[in-house]
Protein backbone atom coordinates (compact mmCIF):
# COMPACT_ATOMS: atom_id res chain seq x y z
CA UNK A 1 -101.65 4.90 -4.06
CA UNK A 2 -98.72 3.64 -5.29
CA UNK A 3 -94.99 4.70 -4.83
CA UNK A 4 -92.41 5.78 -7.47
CA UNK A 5 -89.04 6.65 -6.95
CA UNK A 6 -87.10 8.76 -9.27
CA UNK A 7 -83.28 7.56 -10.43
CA UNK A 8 -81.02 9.80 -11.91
CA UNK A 9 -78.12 9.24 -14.27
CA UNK A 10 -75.60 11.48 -15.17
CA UNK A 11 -71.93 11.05 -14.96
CA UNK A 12 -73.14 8.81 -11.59
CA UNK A 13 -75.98 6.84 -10.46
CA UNK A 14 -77.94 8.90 -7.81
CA UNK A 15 -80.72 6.24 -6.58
CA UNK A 16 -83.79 7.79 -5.05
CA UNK A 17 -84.38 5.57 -1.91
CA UNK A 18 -87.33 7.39 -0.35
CA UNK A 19 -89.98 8.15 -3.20
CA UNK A 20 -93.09 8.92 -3.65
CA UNK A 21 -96.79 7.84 -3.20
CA UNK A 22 -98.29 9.17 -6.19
CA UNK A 23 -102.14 8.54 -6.80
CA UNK A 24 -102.02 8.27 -10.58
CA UNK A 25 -98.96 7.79 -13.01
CA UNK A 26 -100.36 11.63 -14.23
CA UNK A 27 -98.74 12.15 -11.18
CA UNK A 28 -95.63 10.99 -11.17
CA UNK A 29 -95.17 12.54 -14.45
CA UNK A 30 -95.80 16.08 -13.08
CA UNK A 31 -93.41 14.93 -10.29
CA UNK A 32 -90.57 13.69 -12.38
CA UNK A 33 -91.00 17.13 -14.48
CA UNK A 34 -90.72 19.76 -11.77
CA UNK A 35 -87.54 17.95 -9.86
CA UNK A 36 -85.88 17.67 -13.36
CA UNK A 37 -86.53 21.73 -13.66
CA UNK A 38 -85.37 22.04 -10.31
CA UNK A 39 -81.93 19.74 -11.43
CA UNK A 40 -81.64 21.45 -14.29
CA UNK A 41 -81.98 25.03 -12.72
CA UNK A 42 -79.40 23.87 -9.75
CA UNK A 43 -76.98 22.55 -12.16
CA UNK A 44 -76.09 26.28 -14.65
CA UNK A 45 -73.51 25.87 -16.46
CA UNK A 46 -72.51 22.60 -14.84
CA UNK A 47 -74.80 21.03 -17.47
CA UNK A 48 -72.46 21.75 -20.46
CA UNK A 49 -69.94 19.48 -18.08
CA UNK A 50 -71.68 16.89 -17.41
CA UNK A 51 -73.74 16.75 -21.01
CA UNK A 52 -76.42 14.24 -20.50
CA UNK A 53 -78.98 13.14 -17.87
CA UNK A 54 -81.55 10.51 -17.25
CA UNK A 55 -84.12 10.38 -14.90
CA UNK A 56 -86.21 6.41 -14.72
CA UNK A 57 -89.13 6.53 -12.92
CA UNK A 58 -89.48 3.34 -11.14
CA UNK A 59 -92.55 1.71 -9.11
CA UNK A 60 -91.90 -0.53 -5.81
CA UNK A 61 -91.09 -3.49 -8.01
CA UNK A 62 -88.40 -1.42 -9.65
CA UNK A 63 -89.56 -2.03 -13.37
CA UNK A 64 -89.29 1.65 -14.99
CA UNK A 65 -92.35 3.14 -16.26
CA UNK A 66 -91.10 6.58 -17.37
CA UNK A 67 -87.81 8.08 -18.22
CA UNK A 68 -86.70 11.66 -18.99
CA UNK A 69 -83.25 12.63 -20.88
CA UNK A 70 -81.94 15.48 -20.98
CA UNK A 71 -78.86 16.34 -23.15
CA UNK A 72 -76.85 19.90 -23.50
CA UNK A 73 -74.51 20.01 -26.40
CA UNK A 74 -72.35 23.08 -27.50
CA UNK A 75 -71.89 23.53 -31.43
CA UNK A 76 -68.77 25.26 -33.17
CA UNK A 77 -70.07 27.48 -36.31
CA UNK A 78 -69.26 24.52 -38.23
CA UNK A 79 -70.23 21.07 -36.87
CA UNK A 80 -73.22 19.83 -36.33
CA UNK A 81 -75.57 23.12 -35.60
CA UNK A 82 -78.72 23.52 -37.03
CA UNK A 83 -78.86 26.16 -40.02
CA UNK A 84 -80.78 28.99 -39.06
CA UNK A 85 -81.81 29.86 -42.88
């Protein structure tokens, strides 16, 4: 079993200094997904403040084997929003 921890990046470095043993990388991928929903639920409208988030997903030898970004972006009518024709 091996353990990952799970960095996050937003305006701040938040270091995960626990972890987790995970038994495959499968794993930590399912891991890294559901505390990102949980983040992302916790954080409402904060988001649109803040803008952008990464999460690395580091093993015990801190090399980063997986990394999530999210980004939240509000459009005017005019610049930059997709068409919708």
């Amino acid at each position: 079993m091996a353990r990952y921890f799970f960095h996050v990046i937003n305006s701040e470095f938040i270091p995960d200094s626990t972890g987790l043993d995970c038994s495959t990388e499968d794993d930590a991928k399912d891991h890294a997904v559901r505390i990102a929903g949980e983040m992302l639920k916790d954080q409402g409208l904060k988001l649109w403040n803040t803008g952008h988030y990464d999460m690395f997903v580091c093993d015990e030898k801190n090399r980063t084997r997986l990394k999530l970004s999210f980004t939240a972006e509000a459009f005017s009518n005019t610049a930059g929003a997709p068409s919708k024709d």
